[in-house]
Protein backbone atom coordinates (compact mmCIF):
# COMPACT_ATOMS: atom_id res chain seq x y z
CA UNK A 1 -123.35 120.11 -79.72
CA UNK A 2 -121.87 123.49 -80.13
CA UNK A 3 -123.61 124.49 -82.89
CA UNK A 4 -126.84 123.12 -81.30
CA UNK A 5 -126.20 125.69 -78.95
CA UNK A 6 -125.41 128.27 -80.99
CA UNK A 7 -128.24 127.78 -83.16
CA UNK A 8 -130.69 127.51 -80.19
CA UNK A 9 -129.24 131.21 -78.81
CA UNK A 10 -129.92 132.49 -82.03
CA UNK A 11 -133.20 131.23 -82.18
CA UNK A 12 -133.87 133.05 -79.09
CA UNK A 13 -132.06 136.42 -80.41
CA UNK A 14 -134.46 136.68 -83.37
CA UNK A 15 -137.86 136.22 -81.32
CA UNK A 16 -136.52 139.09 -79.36
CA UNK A 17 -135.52 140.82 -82.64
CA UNK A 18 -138.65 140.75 -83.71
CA UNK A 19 -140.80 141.52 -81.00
CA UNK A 20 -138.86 144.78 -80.94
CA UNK A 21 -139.48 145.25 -84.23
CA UNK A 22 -143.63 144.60 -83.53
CA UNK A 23 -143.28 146.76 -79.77
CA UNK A 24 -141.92 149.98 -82.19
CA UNK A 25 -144.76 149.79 -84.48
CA UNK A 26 -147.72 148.76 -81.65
CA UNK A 27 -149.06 152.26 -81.40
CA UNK A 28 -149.45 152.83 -85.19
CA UNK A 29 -151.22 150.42 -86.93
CA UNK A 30 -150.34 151.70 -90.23
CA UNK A 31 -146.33 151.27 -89.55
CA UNK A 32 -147.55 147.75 -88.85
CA UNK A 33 -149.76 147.38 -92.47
CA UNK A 34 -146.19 148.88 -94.13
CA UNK A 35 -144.51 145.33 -93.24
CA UNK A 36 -146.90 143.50 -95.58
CA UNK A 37 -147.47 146.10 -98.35
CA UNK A 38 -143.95 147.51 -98.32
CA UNK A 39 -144.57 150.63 -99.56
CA UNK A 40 -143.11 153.14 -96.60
CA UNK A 41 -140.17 150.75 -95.34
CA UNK A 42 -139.18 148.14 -97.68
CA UNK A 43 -136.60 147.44 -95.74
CA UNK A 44 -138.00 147.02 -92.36
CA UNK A 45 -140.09 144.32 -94.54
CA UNK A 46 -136.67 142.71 -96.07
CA UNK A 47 -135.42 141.99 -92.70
CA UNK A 48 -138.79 140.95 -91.08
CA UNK A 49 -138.81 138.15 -93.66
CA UNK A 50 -135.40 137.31 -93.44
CA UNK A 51 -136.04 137.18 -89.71
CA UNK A 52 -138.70 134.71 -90.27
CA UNK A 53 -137.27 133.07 -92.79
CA UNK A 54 -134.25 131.77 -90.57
CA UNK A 55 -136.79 130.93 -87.77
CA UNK A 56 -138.59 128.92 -90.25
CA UNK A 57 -135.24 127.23 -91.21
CA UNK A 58 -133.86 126.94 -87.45
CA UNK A 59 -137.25 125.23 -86.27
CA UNK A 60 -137.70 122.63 -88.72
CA UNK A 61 -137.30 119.31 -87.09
CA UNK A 62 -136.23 120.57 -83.99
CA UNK A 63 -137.17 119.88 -81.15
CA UNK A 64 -135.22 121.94 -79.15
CA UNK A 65 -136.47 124.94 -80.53
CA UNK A 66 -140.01 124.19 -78.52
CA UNK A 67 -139.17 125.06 -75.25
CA UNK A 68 -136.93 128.30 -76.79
CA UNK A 69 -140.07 129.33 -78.73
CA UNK A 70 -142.09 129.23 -75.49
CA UNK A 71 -139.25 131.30 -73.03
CA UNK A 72 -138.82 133.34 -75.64
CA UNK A 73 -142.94 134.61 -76.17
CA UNK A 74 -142.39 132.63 -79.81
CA UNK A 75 -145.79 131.95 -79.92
CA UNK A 76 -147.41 135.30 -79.50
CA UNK A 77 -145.23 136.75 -81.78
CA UNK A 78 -145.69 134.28 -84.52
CA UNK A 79 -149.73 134.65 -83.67
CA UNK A 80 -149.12 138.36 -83.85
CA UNK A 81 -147.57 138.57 -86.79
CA UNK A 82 -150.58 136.66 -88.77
CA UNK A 83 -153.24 138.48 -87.05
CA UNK A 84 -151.65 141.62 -88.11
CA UNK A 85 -151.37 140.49 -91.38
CA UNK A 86 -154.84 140.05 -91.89
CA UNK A 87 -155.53 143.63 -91.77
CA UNK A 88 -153.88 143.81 -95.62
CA UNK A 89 -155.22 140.98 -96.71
CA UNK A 90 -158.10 143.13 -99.27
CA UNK A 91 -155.04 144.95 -100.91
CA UNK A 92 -154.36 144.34 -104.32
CA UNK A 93 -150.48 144.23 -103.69
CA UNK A 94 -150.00 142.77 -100.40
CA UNK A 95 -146.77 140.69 -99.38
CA UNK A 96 -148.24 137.41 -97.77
CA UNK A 97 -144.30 135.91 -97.29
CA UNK A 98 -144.71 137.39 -93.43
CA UNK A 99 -147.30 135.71 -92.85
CA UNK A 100 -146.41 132.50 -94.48
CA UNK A 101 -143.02 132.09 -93.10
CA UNK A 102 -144.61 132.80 -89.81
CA UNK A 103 -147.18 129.79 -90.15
CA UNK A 104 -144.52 127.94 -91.51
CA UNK A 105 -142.75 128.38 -88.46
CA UNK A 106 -145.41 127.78 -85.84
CA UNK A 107 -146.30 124.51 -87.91
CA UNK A 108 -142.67 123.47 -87.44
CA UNK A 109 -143.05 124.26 -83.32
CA UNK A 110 -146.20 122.21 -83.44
CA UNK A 111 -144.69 119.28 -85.37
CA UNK A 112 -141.46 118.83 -83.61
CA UNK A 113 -143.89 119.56 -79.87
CA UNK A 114 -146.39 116.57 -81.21
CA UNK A 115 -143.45 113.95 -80.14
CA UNK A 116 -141.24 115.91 -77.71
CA UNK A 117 -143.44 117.88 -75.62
CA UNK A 118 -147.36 117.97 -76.61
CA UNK A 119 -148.62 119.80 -73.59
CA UNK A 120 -146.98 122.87 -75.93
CA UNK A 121 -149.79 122.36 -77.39
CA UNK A 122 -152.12 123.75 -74.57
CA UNK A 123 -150.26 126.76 -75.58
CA UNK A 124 -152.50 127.31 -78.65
CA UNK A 125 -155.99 126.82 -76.99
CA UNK A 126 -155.69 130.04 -75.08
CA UNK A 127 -153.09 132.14 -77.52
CA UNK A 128 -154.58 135.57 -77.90
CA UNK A 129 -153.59 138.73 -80.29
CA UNK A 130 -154.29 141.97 -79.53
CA UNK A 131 -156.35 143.72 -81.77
CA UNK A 132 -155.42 147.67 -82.53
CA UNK A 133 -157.41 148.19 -85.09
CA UNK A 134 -160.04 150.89 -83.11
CA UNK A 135 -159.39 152.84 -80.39
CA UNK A 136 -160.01 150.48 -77.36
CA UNK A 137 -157.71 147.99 -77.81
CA UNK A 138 -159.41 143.99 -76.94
CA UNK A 139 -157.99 140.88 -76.83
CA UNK A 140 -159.29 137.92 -79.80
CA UNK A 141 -158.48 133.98 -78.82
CA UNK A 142 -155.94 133.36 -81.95
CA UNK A 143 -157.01 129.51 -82.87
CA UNK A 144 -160.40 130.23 -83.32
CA UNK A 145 -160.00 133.43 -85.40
CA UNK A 146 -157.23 131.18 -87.17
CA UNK A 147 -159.57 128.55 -88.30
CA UNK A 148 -162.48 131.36 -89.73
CA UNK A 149 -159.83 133.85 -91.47
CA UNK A 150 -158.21 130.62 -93.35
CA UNK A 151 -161.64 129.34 -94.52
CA UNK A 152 -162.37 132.77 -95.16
CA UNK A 153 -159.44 133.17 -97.73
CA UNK A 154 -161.19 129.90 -99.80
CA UNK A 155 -164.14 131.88 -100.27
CA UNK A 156 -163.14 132.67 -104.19
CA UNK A 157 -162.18 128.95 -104.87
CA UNK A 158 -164.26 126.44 -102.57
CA UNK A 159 -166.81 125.62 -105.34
CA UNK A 160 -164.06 124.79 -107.64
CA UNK A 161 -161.64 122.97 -105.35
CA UNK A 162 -163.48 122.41 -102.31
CA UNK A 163 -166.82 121.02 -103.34
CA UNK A 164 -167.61 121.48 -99.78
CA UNK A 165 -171.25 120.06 -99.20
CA UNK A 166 -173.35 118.45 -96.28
CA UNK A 167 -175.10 116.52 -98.99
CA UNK A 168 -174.76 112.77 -99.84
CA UNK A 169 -175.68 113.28 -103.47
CA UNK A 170 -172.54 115.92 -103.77
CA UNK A 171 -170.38 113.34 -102.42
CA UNK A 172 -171.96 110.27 -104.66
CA UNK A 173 -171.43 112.27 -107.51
CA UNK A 174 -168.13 113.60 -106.85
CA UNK A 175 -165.66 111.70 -108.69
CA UNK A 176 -165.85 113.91 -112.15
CA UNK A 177 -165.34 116.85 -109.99
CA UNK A 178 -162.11 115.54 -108.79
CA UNK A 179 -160.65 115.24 -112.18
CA UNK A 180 -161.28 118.61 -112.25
CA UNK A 181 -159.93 119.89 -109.33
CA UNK A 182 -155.51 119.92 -110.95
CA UNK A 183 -157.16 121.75 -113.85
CA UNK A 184 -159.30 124.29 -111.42
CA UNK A 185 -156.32 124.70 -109.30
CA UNK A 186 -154.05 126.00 -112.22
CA UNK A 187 -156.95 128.81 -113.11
CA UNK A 188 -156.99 130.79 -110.27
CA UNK A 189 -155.98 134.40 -110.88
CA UNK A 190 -153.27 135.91 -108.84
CA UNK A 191 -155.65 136.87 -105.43
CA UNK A 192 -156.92 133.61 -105.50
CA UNK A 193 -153.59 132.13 -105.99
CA UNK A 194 -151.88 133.93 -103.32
CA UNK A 195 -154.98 133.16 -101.25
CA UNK A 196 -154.64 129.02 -101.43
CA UNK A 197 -151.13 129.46 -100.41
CA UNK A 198 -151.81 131.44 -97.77
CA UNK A 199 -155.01 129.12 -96.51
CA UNK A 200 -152.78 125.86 -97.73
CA UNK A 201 -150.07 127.06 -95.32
CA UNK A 202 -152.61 127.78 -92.16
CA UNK A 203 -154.39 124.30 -92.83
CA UNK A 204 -151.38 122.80 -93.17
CA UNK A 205 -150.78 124.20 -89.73
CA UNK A 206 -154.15 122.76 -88.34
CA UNK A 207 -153.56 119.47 -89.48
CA UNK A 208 -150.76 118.87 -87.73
CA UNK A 209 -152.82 120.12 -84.28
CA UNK A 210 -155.08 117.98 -84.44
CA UNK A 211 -153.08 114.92 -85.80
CA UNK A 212 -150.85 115.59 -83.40
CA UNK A 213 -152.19 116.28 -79.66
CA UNK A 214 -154.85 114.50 -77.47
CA UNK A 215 -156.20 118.09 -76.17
CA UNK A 216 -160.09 117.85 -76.74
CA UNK A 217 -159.99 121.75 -76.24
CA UNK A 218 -157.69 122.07 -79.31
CA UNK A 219 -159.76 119.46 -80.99
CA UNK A 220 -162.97 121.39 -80.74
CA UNK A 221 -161.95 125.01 -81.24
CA UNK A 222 -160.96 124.01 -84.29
CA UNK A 223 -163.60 121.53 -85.70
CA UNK A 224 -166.16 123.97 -84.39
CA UNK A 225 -164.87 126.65 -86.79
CA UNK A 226 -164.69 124.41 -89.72
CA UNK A 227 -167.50 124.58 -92.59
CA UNK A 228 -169.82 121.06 -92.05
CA UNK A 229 -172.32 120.12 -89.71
CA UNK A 230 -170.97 117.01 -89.27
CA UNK A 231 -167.04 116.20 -87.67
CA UNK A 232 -166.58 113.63 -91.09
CA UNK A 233 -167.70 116.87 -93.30
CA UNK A 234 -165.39 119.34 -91.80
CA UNK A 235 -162.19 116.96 -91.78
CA UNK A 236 -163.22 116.48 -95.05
CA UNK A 237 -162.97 119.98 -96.39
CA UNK A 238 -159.59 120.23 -94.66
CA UNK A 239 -158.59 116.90 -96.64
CA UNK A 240 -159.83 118.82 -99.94
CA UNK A 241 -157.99 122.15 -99.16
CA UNK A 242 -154.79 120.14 -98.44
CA UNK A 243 -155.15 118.15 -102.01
CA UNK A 244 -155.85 121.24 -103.64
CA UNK A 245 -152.75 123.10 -102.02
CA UNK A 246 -150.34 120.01 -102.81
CA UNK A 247 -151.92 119.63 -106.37
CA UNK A 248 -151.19 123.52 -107.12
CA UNK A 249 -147.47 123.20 -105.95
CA UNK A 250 -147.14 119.70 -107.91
CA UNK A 251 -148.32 121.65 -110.98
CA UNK A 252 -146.58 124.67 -110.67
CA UNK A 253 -142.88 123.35 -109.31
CA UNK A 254 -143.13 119.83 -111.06
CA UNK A 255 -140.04 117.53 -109.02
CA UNK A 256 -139.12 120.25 -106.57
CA UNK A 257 -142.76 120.01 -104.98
CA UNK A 258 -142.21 117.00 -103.10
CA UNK A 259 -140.20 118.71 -100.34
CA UNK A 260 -143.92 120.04 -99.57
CA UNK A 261 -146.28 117.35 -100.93
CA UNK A 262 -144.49 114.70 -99.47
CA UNK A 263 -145.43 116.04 -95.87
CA UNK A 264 -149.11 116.56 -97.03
CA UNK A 265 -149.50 113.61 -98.63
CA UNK A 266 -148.56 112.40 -94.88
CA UNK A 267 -150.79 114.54 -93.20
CA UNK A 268 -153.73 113.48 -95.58
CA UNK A 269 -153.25 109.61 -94.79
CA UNK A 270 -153.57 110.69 -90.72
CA UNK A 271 -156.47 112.40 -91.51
CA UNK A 272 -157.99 109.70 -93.36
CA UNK A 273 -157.25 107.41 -90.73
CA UNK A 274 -158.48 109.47 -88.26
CA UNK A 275 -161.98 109.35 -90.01
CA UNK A 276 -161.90 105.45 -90.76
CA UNK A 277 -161.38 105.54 -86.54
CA UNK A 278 -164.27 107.87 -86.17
CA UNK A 279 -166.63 105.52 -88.27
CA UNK A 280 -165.70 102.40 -86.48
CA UNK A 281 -166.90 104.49 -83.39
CA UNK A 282 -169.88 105.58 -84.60
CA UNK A 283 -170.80 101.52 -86.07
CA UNK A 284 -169.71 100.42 -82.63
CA UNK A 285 -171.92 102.71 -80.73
CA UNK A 286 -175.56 102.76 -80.35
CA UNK A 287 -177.92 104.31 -82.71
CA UNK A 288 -178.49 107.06 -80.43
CA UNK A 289 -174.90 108.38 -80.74
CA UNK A 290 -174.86 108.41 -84.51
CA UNK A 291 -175.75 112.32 -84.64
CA UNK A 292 -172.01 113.22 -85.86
CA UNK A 293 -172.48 110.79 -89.26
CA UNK A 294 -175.92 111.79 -89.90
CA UNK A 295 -178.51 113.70 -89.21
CA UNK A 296 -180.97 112.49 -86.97
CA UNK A 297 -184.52 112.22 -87.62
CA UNK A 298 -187.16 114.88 -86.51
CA UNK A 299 -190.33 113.58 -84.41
CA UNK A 300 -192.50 114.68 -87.80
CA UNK A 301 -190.61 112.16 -90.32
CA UNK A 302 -189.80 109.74 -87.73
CA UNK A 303 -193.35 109.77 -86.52
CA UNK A 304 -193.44 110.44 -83.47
């Protein structure tokens, strides 16, 4: 119990550590680009990942740590930290470990809130960053802006990996492309690379919100920002990103990987059950509210 406690206070120490470390650089953006690239201050980048690091380790299964997170502004930092790390993300020699370790955290938070406390989860509806890139200063709603910058980062892989596609020839015909997709996943060059582990992180991250909550709001802001016109297409594509995350690390670490693709290879069965549950719905409703499995007719080819 005592070192529940102490580990707790110290969880709380290092939020505060590091949102003094974020307050000194807030008026100069390019202090705050220097953590990601370290070029200027290497050092003030060594301890912001160490910092994160041991809040990634401290968090994991704990769900103590959720209420400490929220007294202690956890969750805007964390946000913070990967909206601010976006503004590097074009540079050829960006550090991405920041940002990583700070998804990694936040993923923890959500995980260990899913069973413990899920109105935490309320929390990330209305989480907003503060933008500093111009000179007026504005707010941005973080989950939204989450969802678009990770399906962003896929942009240089998606045909390869993602086979994302509305149409139901694509996904009749997609069982050579999966053989493909361990190969495709190994041939990335090192932006693309760094880019699915960034984006394999963040979805990672997503999966467990909405696995993990009953908050429609939560539900929708992220759905709505996912490529697909359809809800079975757009869980889809984050079932694809997810394979193609846990097939790189399987590849690449061999044994070692199943610390990560053990928990994805969860995640991926909730995700598939949550779409054999959405197409019971739709066979149990009436015809009428069949628009989210396919498209509906127009008046022209229904003939009307």
């Amino acid at each position: 119990d005592d070192d529940d406690d102490d580990n707790d206070g110290v969880i709380s120490c290092l939020f505060s550590f590091l949102q003094s470390m974020f307050e000194a650089f807030e008026d100069d953006p390019s202090s705050t680009n220097s953590l990601f690239s370290g070029e200027e201050s290497p050092w003030m980048s060594c301890v912001a990942l160490e910092t994160l690091k041991t809040l990634t380790s401290l968090t994991h299964e704990n769900v103590d740590a959720v209420p400490i997170a929220a007294r202690a502004d956890g969750w805007q930092l964390l946000a913070q930290v990967i909206y601010a790390h976006s503004a590097v993300i074009s540079l050829p020699h960006r550090h991405d470990d920041l940002a990583v370790f700070a998804v990694d955290t936040m993923a923890n938070l959500i995980e260990s809130s899913s069973s413990s406390c899920p109105d935490q989860h309320d929390i990330m509806a209305h989480l907003k960053v503060v933008d500093t890139s111009s000179r007026r200063a504005k707010t941005v709603l973080f989950l939204p802006w989450l969802v678009k910058h990770l399906v962003k980062l896929t942009e240089g892989f998606k045909s390869e990996l993602l086979h994302e596609d509305d149409s139901e020839s694509r996904a009749s015909a997609s069982s050579a492309r999966k053989e493909r997709v361990d190969e495709a996943s190994l041939m990335l060059d090192n932006y693309e690379r760094d880019n699915l582990l960034l984006s394999g992180n963040g979805f990672v991250l997503l999966a467990y919100l909405l696995l993990g909550n009953n908050n429609g709001e939560v539900e929708g802001l992220i759905l709505s920002n996912l490529p697909g016109a359809f809800v079975q297409y757009k869980i889809g594509f984050l079932q694809k990103a997810l394979t193609a995350f846990g097939n790189y690390y399987r590849h690449t670490v061999g044994e070692l990987s199943m610390a990560i693709v053990a928990p994805i290879q969860s995640l991926l069965h909730g995700l598939n059950e949550r779409l054999k549950n959405l197409n019971r719905k739709h066979k149990a409703s009436s015809p009428e509210s069949h628009s989210l499995c396919r498209p509906q007719q127009s008046k022209r080819q229904s003939g009307k």
